[in-house]
Protein backbone atom coordinates (compact mmCIF):
# COMPACT_ATOMS: atom_id res chain seq x y z
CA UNK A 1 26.79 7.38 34.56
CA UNK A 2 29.88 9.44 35.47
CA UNK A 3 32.62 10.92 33.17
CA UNK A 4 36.38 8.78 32.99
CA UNK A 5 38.40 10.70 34.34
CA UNK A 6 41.53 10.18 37.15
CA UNK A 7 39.51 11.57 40.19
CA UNK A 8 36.52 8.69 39.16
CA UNK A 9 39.43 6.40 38.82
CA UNK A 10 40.98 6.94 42.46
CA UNK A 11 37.62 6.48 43.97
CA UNK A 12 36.99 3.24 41.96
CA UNK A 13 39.68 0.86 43.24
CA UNK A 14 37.95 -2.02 41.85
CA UNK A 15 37.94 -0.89 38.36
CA UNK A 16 41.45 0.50 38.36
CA UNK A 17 42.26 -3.11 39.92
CA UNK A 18 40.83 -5.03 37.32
CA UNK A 19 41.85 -3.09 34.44
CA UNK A 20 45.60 -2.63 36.04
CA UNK A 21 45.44 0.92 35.49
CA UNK A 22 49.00 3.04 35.89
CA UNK A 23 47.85 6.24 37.36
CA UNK A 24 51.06 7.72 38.28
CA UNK A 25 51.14 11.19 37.39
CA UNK A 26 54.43 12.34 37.98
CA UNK A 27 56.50 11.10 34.75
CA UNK A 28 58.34 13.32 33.29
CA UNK A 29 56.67 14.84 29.60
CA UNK A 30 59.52 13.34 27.31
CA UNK A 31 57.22 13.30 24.05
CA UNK A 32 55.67 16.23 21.98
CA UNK A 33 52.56 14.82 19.55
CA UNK A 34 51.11 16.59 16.50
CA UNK A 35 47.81 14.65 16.43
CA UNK A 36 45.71 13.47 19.08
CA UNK A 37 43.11 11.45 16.70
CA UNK A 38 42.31 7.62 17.38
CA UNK A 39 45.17 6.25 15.91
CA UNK A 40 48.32 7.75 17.34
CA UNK A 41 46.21 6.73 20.41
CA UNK A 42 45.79 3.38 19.26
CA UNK A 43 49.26 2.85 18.07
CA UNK A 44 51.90 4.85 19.57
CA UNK A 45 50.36 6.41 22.83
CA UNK A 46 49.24 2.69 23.58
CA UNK A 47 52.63 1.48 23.37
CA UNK A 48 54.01 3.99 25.37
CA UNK A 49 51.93 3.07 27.85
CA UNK A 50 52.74 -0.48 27.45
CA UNK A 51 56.31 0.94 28.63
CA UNK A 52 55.64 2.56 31.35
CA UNK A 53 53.57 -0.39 33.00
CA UNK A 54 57.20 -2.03 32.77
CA UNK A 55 58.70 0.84 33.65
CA UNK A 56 60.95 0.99 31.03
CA UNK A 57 60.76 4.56 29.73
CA UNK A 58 58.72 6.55 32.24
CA UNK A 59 57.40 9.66 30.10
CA UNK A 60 54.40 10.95 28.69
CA UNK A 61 53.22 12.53 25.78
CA UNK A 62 52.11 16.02 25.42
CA UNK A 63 49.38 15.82 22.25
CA UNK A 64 49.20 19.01 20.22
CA UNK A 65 45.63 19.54 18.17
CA UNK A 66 47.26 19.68 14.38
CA UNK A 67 43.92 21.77 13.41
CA UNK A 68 41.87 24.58 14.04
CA UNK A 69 38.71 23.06 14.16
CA UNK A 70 39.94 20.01 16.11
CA UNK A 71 37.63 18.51 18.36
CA UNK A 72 39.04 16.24 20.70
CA UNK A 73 42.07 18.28 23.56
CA UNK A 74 38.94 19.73 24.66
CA UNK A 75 37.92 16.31 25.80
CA UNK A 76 41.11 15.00 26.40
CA UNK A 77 41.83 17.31 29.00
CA UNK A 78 38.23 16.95 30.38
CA UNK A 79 39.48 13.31 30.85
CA UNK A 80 42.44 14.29 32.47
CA UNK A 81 44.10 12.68 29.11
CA UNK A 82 42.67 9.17 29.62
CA UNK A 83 40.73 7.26 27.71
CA UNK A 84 39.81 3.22 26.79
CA UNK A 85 41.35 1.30 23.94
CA UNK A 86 39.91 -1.70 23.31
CA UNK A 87 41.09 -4.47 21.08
CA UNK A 88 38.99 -6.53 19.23
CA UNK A 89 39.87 -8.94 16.59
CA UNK A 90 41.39 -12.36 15.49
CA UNK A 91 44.93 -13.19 16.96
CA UNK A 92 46.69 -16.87 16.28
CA UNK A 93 43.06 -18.10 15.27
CA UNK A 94 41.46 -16.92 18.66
CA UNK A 95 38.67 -13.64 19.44
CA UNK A 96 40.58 -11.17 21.30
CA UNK A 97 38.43 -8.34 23.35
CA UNK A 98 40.36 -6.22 25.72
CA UNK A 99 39.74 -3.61 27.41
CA UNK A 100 42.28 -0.90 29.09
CA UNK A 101 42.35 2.73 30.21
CA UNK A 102 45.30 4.31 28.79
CA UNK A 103 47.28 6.92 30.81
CA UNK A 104 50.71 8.01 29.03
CA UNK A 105 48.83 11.68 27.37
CA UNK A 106 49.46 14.08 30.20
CA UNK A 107 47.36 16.95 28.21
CA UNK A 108 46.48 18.00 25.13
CA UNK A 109 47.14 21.58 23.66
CA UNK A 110 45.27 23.65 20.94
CA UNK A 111 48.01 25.70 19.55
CA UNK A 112 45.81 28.15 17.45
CA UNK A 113 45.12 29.53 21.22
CA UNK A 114 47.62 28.52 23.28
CA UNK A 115 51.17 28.70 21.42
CA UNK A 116 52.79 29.98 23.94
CA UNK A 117 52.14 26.45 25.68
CA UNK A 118 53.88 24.35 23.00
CA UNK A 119 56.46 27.08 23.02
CA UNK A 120 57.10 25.91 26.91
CA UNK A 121 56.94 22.52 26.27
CA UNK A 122 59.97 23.25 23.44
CA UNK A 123 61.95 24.44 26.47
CA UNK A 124 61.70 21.62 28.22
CA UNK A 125 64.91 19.44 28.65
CA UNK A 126 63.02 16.60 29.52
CA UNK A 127 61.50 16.53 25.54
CA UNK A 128 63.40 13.94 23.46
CA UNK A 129 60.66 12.63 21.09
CA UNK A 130 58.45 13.96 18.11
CA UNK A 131 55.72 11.84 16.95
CA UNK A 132 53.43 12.95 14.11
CA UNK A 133 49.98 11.75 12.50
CA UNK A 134 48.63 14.41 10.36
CA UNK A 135 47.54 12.54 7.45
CA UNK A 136 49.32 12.35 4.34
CA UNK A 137 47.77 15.98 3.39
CA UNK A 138 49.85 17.18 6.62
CA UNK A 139 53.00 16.57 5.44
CA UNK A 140 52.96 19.30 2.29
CA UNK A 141 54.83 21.96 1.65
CA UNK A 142 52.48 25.66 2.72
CA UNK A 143 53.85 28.34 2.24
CA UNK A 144 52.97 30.80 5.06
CA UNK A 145 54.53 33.69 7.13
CA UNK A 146 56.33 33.07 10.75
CA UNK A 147 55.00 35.14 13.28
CA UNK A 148 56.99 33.78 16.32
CA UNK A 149 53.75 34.16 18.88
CA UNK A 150 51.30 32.65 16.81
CA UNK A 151 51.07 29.05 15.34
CA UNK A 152 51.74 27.99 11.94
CA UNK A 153 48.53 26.90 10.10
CA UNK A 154 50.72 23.58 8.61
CA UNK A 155 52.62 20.87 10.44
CA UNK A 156 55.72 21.49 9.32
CA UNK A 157 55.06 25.14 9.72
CA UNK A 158 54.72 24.19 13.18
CA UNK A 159 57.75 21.85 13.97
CA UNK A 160 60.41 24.05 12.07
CA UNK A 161 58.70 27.08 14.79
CA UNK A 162 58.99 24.59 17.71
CA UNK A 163 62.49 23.62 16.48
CA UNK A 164 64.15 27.04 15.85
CA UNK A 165 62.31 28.36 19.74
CA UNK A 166 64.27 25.08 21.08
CA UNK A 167 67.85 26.39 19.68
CA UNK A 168 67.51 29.84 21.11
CA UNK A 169 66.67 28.61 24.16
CA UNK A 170 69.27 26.02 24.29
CA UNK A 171 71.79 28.54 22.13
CA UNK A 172 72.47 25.74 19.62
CA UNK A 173 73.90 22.96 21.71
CA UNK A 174 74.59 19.41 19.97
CA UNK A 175 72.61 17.54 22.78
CA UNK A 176 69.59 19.93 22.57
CA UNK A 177 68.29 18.02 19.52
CA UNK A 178 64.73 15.82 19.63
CA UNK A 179 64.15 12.22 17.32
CA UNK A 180 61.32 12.93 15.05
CA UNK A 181 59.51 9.84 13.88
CA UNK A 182 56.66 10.66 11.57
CA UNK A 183 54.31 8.50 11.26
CA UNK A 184 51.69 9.44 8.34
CA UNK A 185 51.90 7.26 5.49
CA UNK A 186 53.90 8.85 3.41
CA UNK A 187 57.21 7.22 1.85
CA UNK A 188 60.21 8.15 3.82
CA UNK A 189 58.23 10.36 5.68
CA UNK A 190 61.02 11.41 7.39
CA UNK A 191 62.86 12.17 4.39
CA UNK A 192 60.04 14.30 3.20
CA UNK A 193 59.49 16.03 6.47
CA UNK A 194 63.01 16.88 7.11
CA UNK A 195 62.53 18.84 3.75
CA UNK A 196 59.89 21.03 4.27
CA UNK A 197 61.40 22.25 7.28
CA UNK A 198 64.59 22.95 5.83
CA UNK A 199 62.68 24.84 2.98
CA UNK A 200 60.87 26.29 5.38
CA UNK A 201 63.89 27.65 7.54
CA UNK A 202 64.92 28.99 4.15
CA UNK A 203 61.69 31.31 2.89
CA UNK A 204 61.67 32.42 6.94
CA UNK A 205 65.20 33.36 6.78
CA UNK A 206 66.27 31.82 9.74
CA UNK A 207 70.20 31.65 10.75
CA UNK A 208 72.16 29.31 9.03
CA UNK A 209 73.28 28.32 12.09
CA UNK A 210 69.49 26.99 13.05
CA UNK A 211 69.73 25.20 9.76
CA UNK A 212 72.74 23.47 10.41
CA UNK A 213 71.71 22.56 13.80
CA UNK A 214 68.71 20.59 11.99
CA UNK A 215 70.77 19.23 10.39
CA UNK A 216 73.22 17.96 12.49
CA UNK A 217 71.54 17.81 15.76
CA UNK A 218 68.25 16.69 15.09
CA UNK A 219 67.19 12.71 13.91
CA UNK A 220 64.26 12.14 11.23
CA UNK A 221 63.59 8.64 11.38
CA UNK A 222 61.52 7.28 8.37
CA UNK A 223 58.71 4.87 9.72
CA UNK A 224 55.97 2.24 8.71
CA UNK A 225 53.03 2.09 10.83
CA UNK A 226 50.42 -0.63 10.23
CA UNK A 227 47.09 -1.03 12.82
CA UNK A 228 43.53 -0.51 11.49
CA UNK A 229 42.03 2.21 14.25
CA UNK A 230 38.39 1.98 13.37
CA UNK A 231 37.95 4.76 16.36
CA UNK A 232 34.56 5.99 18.49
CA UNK A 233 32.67 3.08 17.87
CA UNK A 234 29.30 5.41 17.51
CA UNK A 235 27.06 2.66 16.46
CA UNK A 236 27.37 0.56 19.68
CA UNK A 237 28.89 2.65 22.40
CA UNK A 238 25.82 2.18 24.69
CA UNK A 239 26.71 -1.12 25.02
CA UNK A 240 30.16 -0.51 25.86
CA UNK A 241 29.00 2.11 28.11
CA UNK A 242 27.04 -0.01 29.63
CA UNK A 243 29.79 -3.09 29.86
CA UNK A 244 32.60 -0.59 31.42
CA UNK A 245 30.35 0.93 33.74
CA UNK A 246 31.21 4.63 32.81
CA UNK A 247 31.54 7.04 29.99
CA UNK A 248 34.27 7.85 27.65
CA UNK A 249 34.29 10.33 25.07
CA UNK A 250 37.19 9.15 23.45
CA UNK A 251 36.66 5.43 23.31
CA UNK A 252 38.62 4.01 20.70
CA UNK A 253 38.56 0.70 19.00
CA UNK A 254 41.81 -0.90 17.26
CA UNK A 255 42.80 -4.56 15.94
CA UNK A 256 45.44 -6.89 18.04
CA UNK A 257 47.66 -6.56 15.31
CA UNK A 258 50.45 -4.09 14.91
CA UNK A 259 53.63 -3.57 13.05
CA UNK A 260 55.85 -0.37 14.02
CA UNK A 261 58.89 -0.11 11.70
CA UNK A 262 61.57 2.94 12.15
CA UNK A 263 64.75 3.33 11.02
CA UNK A 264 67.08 4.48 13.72
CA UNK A 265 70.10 3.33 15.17
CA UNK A 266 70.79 1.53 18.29
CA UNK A 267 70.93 4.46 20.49
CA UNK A 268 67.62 5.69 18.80
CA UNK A 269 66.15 2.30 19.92
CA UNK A 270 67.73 2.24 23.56
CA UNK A 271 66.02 5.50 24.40
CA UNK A 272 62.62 4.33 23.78
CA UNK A 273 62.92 0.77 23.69
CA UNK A 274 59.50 -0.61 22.28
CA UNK A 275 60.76 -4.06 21.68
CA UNK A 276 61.71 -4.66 24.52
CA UNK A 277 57.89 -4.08 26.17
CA UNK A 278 57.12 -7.40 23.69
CA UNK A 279 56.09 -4.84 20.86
CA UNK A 280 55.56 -5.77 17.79
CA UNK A 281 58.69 -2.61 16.75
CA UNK A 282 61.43 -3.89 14.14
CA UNK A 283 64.43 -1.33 13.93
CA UNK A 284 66.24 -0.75 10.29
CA UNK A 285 65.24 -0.05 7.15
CA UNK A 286 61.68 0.28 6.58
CA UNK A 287 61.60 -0.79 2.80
CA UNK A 288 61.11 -4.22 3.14
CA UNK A 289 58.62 -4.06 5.25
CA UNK A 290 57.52 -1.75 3.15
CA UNK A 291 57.18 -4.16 0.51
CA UNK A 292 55.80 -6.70 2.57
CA UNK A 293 52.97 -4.44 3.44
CA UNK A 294 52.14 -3.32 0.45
CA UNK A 295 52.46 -6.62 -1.75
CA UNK A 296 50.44 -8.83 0.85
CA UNK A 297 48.10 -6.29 2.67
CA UNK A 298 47.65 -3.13 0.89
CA UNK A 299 47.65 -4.68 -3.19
CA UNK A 300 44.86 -7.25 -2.03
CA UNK A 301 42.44 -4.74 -0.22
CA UNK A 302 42.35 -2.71 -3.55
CA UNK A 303 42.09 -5.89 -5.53
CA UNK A 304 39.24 -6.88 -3.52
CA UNK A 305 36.85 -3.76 -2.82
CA UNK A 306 35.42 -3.28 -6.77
CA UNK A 307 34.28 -7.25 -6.74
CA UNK A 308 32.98 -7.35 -3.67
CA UNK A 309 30.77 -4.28 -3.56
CA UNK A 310 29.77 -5.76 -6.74
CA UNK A 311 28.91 -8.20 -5.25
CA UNK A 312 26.41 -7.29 -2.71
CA UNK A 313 28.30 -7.01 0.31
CA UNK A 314 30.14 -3.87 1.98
CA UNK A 315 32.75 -4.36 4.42
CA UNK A 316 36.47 -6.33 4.15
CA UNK A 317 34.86 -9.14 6.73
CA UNK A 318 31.83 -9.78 4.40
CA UNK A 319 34.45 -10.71 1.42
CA UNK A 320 35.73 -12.99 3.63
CA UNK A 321 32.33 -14.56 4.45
CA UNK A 322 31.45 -15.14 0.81
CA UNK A 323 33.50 -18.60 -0.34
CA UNK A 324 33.88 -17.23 -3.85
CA UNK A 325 35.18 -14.05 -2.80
CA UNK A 326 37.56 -15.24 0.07
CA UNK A 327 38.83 -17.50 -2.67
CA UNK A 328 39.65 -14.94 -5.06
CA UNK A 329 41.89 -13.23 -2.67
CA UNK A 330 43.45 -16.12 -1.06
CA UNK A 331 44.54 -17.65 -4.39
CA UNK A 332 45.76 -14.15 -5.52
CA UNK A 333 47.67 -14.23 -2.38
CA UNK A 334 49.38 -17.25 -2.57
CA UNK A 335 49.82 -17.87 -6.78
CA UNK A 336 50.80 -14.78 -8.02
CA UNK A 337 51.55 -12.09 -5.09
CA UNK A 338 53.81 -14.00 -2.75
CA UNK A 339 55.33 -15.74 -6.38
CA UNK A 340 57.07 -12.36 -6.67
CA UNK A 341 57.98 -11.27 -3.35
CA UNK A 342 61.66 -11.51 -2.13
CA UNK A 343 61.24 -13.19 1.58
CA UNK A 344 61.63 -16.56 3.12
CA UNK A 345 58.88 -18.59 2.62
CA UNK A 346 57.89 -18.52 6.35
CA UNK A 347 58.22 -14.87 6.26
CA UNK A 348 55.49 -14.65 3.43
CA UNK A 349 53.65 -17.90 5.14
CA UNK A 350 53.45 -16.01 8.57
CA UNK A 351 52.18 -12.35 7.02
CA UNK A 352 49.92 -13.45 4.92
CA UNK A 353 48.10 -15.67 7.61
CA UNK A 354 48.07 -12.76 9.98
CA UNK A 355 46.72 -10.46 7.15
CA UNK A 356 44.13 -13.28 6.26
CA UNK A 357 43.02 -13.52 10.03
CA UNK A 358 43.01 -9.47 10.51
CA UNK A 359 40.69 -9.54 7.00
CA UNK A 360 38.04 -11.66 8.96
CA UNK A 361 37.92 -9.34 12.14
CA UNK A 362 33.72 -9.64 12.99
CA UNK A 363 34.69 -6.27 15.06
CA UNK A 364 36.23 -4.11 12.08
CA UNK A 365 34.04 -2.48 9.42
CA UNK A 366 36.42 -1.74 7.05
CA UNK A 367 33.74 -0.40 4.29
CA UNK A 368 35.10 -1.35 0.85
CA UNK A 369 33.59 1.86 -0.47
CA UNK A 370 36.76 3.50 1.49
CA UNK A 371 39.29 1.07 0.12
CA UNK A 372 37.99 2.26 -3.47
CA UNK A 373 38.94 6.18 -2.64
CA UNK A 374 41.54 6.59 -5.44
CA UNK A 375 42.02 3.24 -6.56
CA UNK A 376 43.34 4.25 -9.87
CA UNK A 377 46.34 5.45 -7.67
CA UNK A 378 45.89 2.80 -5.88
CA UNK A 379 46.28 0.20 -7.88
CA UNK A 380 49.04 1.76 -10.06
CA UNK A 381 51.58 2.15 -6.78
CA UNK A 382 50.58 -1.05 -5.31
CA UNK A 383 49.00 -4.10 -7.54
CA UNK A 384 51.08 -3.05 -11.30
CA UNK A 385 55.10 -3.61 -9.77
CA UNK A 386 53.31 -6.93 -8.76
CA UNK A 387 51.79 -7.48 -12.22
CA UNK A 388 54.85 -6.57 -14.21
CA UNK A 389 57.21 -8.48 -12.15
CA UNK A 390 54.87 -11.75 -12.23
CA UNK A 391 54.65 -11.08 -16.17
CA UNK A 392 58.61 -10.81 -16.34
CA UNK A 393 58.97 -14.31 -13.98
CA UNK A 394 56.36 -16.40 -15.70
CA UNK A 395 56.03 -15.02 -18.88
CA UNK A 396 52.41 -14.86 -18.61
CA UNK A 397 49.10 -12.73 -17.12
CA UNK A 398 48.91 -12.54 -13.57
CA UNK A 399 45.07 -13.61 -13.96
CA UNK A 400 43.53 -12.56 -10.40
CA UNK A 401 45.31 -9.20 -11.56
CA UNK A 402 43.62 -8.79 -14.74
CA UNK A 403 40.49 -9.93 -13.31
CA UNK A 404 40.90 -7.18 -10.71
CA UNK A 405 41.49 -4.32 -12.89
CA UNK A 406 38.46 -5.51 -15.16
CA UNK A 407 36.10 -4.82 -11.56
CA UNK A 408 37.75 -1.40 -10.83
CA UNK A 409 36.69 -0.54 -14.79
CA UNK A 410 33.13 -1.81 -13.73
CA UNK A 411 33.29 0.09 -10.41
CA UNK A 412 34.26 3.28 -12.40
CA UNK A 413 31.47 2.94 -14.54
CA UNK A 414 29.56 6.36 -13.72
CA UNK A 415 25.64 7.33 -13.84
CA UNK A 416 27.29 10.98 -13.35
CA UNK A 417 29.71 12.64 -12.61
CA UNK A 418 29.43 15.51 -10.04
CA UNK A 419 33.12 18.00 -10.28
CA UNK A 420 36.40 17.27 -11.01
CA UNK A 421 37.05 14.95 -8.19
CA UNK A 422 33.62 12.87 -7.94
CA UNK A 423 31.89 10.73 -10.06
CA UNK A 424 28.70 8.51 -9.11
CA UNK A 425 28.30 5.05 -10.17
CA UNK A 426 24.85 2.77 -9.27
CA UNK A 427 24.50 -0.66 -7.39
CA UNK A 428 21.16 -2.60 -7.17
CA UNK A 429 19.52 0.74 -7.46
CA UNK A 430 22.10 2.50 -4.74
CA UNK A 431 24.10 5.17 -5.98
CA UNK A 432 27.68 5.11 -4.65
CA UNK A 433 30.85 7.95 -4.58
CA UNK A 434 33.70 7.51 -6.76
CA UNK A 435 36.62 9.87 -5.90
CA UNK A 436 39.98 10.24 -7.42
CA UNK A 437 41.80 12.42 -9.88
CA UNK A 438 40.45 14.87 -12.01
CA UNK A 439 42.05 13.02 -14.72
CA UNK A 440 40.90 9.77 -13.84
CA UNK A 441 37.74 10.76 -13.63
CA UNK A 442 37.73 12.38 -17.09
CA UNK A 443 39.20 9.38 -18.44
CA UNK A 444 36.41 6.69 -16.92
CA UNK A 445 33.77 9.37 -17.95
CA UNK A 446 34.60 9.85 -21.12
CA UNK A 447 35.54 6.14 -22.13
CA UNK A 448 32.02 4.99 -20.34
CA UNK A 449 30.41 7.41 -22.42
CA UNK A 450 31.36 5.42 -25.55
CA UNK A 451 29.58 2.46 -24.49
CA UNK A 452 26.07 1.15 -25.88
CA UNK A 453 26.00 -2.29 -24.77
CA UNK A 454 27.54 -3.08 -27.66
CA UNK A 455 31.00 -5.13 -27.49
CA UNK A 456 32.40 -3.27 -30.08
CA UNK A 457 31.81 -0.02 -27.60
CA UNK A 458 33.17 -2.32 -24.42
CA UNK A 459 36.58 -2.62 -26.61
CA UNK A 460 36.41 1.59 -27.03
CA UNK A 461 35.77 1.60 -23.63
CA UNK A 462 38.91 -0.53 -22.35
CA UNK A 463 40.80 0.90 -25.21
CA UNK A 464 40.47 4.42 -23.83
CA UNK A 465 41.31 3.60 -20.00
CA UNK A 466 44.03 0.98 -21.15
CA UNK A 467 45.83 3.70 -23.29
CA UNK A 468 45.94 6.45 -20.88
CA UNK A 469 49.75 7.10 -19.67
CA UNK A 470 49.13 9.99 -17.50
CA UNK A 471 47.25 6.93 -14.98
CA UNK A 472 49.11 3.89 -15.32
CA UNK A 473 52.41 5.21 -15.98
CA UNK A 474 52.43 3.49 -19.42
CA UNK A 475 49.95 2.45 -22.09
CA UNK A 476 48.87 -1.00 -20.88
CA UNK A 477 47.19 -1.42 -24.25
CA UNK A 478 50.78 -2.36 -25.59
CA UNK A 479 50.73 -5.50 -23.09
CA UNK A 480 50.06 -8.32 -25.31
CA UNK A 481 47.08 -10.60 -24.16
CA UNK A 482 45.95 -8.24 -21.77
CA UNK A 483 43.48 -5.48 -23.55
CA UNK A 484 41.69 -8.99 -24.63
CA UNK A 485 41.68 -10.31 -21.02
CA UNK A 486 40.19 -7.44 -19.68
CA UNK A 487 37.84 -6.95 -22.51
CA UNK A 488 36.52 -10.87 -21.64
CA UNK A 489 36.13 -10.50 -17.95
CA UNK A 490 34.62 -7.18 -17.72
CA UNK A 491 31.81 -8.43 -20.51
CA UNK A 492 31.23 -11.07 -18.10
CA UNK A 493 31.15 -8.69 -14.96
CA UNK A 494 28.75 -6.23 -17.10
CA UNK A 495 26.34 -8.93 -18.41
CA UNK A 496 26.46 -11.51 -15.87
CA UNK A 497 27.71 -9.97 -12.42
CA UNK A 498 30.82 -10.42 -10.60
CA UNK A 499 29.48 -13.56 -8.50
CA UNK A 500 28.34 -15.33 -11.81
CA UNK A 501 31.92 -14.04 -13.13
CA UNK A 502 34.06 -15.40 -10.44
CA UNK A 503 32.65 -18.88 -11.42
CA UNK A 504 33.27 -18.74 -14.72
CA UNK A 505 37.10 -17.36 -14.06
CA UNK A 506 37.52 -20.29 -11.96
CA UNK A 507 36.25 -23.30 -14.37
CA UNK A 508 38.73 -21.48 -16.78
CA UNK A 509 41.66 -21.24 -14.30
């Protein structure tokens, strides 16, 4: 079956027909990209394209590979930069499953051997835009030399490069600047970035005139991207092969649903005007959306993952398939998370419905095993500011909380523990990875190392996780009520299991 790529697409009328396919090639390059993985092409490089079918901003992006051993320009540009998104999920209550060939990525470059390349692009007047996905690892501070014909090993290493070859070539001038809008999720990633280059600038002893030129001339936008990118979708892709009637390496598969948040100003949002393609793009401050986010999306996948994988089953969508489960989380959403939360009522109403029907997407395997990757952090930045402000409302235990934090101690529970960074804990005779801190994982070692099956040993064993300051921020232990809550519903979860567990926690609540 032949390749995607634009010459297949010319000679295929029908198919660039049906799937309304923009092939115009001649649009100016008006975005540079660290990150070409699936989703800045789910998310961003999809809406640009949404755009330029309206034809209201006319440029492409120029994707730069952020690693060394980065995998996919090479097939990008054997694609001619094109490749399918297709969305599948639950919008408004209905299946969505759409297909479309996306054409905004003129090329991709691999800077480790072609720096010289994003050095030309840097020249380029037509370049207004930075967008960045290099994982939340990217955006740290390296400390490396600048050798100006070879690439920086870090992202920032790379932009403040880019940056400083832009103001030589444009001496300085005030309208020579670009609008960087990270997009790793990082808070005020913009903030944060805009640092490291600045430090950066410094221990390279660039001109203070390049500094203040960064400063002055150049916007960092802080962002909030939300859109689960799932990616290649390796397990069935003969059968989308076979339903698009060609190959593509780069396949990705995304949700309906996404939420683009960045704070810049009117003229900021006039250049590349999202919102006005019908995106779902909100300009302003990010922090309540922020909030939003993380109260009604982000707390109740980490409350979630321990008691379901508990519980037999592996993926978000299979909580939602099990009725004691999905009513865990929905009553945690609606009696104690959205209880606290500072919105309008229809606000809350109308994000936690769309949360609820992106939770039961059949077409995303969102493995709970991945939600539990540093859940200590996890739950510390996004479920305890719940907790406490629920206990300082209603002057009692948030109870789906408690019960919550007893199934991450029962998920922690290790057989092993392999390094400072990995433990192993058992499930129906399946072992399972537990990663986080090296001092979480000292502290769930040693605590489950007390225990005997004894209750006297379960209270050493809360009493030792409870107490530790260094993850929770505070000694929870001094919370009245709730060293004995957690105490009763992890005995239950240990001797009974979490199904037999969640009945019992509901005949008492």
């Amino acid at each position: 079956m032949e390749q995607l790529s634009r010459n297949m697409l010319l000679e295929n009328h029908q198919l660039t027909e049906s799937m309304e396919v923009n092939l115009t090639n001649d649009l100016p390059e008006r975005i540079l990209q660290f990150g070409e993985g699936n989703f800045l092409r789910g998310f961003v490089d999809w809406m640009v394209n949404e755009m330029n079918k309206q034809g209201i901003f006319n440029g492409r992006v120029v994707a730069i590979q952020p690693t060394p051993h980065g995998k996919v320009v090479p097939k990008l540009n054997a694609q001619d930069g094109l490749y399918t998104l297709v969305q599948q999920g639950i919008k408004d209550g209905k299946q969505v499953n759409k297909s479309e060939i996306i054409t905004s990525i003129s090329r991709g470059i691999n800077p480790y051997e072609n720096w010289n390349e994003v050095l030309k692009v840097a020249e380029s007047p037509s370049i207004q835009f930075v967008f960045s996905n290099t994982t939340e690892a990217g955006l740290t501070y390296l400390e490396e030399e600048f050798i100006p014909d070879t690439s920086p090993l870090s992202f920032p290493g790379k932009l403040t490069a880019v940056l400083y070859h832009r103001y030589r070539v444009f001496n300085g001038s005030e309208d020579s600047g670009l609008t960087i809008i990270p997009c790793e999720l990082v808070e005020e990633n913009a903030n944060v970035l805009r640092g490291i280059v600045l430090k950066l600038a410094k221990d390279w002893e660039l001109p203070l005139d390049f500094i203040q030129w960064v400063e002055q001339n150049n916007r960092f936008c802080n962002t909030l991207v939300d859109r689960i990118v799932p990616g290649y979708p390796k397990e069935n892709i003969d059968t989308f092969t076979e339903t698009l009637g060609y190959e593509d390496q780069l396949l990705a598969v995304c949700e309906p649903y996404h939420l683009f948040v960045i704070d810049g100003d009117k003229a900021i949002s006039e250049s590349i005007p999202f919102h006005e393609a019908g995106l779902q793009v909100k300009w302003g401050d990010v922090t309540p959306y922020r909030q939003l986010k993380v109260g009604l999306l982000n707390a109740p996948h980490t409350m979630m993952f321990s008691l379901g994988y508990l519980s037999g089953v592996n993926t978000v969508y299979e909580v939602m398939e099990n009725q004691e489960l999905f009513s865990f989380v929905e009553n945690a959403i609606k009696d104690e998370i959205k209880t606290v939360l500072s919105f309008e009522k229809n606000v809350l109403d109308e994000f936690a419905n769309s949360v609820l029907d992106r939770f039961k997407n059949p077409f995303v395997k969102h493995y709970l095993v991945d939600l539990g990757q540093n859940a200590v952090s996890k739950y510390k930045a996004r479920v305890l500011p719940l907790f406490f402000e629920y206990l300082d409302k209603q002057n009692k235990l948030p109870v789906h909380m408690v019960f919550s934090l007893s199934g991450l101690i029962a998920y922690y529970r290790p057989i092993r523990v392999d390094g400072d960074e990995h433990m192993v804990g058992i499930r129906d005779l399946q072992e399972y990875q537990i990663r986080d801190s090296k001092d979480a994982i000292i502290t769930f070692s040693e605590a489950w190392n007390q225990y005997d099956g004894t209750k006297k040993s379960l209270i050493e064993v809360v009493s030792i996780i409870l107490s530790d300051e260094k993850l929770w921020g505070r000694s929870l232990v001094e919370i009245s009520l709730l060293k004995d809550m957690v105490i009763h519903y992890l005995e239950d979860i240990v001797t009974y299991g979490v199904q037999k567990s969640l009945e019992k926690f509901y005949l008492k609540n």
